[in-house]
Protein backbone atom coordinates (compact mmCIF):
# COMPACT_ATOMS: atom_id res chain seq x y z
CA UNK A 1 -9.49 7.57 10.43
CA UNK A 2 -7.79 7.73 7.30
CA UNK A 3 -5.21 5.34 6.31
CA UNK A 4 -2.67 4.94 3.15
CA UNK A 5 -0.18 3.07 2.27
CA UNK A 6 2.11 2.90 -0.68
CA UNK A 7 3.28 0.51 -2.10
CA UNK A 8 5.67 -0.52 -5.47
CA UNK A 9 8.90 1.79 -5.39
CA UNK A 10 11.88 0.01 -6.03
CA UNK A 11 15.86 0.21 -8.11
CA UNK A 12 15.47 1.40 -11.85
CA UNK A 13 17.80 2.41 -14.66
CA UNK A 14 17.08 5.66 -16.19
CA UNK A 15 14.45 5.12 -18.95
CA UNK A 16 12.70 2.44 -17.08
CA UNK A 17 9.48 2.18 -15.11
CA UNK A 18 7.70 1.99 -11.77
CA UNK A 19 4.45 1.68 -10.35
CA UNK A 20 3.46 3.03 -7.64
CA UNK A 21 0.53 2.21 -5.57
CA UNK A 22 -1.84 3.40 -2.72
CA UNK A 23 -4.28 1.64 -0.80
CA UNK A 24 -6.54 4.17 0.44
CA UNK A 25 -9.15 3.33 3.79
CA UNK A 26 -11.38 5.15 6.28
CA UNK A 27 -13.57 7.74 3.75
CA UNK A 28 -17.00 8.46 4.45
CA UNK A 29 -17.70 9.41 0.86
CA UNK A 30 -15.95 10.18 -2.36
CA UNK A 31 -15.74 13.90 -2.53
CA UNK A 32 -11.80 13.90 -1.45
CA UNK A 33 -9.02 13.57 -3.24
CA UNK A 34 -5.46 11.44 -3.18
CA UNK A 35 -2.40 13.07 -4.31
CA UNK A 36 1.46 12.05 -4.54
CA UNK A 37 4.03 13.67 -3.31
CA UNK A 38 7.88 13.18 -4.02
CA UNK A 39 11.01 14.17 -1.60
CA UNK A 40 14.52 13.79 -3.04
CA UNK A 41 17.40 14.82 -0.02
CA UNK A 42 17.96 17.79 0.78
CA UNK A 43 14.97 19.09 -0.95
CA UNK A 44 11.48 20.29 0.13
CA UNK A 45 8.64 18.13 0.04
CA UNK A 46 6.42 18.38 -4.05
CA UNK A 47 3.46 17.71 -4.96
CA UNK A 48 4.12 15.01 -8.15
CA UNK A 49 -0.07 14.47 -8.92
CA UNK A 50 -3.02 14.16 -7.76
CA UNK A 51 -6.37 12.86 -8.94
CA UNK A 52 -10.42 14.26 -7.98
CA UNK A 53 -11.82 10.39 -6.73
CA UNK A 54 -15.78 11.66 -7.57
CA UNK A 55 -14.58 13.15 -10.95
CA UNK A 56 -11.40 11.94 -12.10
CA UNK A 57 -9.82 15.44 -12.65
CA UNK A 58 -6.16 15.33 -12.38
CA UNK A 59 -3.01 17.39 -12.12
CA UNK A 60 0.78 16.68 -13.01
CA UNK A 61 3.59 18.81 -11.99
CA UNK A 62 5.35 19.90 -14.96
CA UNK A 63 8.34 18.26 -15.12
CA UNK A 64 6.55 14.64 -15.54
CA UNK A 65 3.94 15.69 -17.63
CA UNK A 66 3.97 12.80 -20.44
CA UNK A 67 6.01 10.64 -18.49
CA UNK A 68 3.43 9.32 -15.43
CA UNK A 69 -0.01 8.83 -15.13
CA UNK A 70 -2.07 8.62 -12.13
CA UNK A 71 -5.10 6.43 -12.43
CA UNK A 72 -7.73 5.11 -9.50
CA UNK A 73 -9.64 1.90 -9.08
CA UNK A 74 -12.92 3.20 -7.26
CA UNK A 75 -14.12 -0.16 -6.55
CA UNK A 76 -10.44 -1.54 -5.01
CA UNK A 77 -10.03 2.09 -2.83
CA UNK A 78 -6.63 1.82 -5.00
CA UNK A 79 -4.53 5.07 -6.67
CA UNK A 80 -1.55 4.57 -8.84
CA UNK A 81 0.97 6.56 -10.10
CA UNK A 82 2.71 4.57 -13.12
CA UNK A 83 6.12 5.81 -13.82
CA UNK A 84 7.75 6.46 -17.36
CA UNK A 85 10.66 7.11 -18.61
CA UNK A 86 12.04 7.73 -15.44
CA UNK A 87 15.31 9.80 -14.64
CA UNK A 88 17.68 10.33 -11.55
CA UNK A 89 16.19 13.73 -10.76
CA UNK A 90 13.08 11.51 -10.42
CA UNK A 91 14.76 9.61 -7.21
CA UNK A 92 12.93 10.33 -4.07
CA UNK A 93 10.67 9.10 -1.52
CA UNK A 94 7.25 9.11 -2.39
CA UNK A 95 4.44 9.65 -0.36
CA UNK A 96 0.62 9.17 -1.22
CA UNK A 97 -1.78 11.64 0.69
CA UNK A 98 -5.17 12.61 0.68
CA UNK A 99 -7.79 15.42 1.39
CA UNK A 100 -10.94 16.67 1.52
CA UNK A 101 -11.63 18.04 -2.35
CA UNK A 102 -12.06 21.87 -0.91
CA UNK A 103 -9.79 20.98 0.95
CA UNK A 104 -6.29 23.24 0.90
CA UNK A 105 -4.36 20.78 3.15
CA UNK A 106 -3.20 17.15 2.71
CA UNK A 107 -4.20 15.94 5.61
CA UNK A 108 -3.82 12.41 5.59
CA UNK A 109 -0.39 10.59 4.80
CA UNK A 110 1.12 7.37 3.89
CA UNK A 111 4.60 6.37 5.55
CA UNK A 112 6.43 6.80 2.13
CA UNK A 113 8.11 4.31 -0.70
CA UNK A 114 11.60 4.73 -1.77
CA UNK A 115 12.15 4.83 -5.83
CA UNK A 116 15.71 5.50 -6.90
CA UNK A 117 16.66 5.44 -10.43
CA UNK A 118 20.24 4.70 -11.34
CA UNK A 119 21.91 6.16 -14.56
């Protein structure tokens, strides 16, 4: 069974930085990947990033393109997403989640870390 959890959210003026991380367990192999996921109130669930564990690929929705980077430590079963530059529109609940690679669904998720940013 597949298991997350997030950690590192946390109270930050705009312009600041978080970051986030996400102890991954349970694979059989590398071929899946880990993505985060942001939901603000009142909103639907986003996908923020997500990174390819056997080849590093990654993806950024647009609007924090620039401003965070996710990274992963193979060795540690760790993902991160580091935070820049943050803004309110940017507070949410974040979620870490994982797949298969050809996978279409996340399919595994962790319970979710709180980062609000004050202006």
């Amino acid at each position: 069974e597949v298991q997350l959890v997030e950690s590192g959210g946390g109270l930050v003026q705009a312009g600041g930085s978080l970051r986030l991380s996400c102890v991954a367990s349970g694979f059989t192999n590398d071929d899946y990947a880990i993505g985060w996921f942001r939901q603000a109130p009142g909103k639907e669930r986003e996908k923020v990033s997500c990174i390819s564990i056997s080849d590093g690929s990654t993806y950024y929705e647009d609007s924090v393109k620039g401003r965070f980077t996710i990274s992963s430590d193979n060795a540690k079963n760790m993902v991160y997403l580091e935070m820049n530059s943050l803004k309110p529109e940017d507070t949410a609940v974040y979620y870490c989640t994982a797949k298969p690679r050809i996978s279409i669904r996340w399919t595994s998720w962790g319970q979710g870390t709180q980062v609000t940013v004050s202006s």
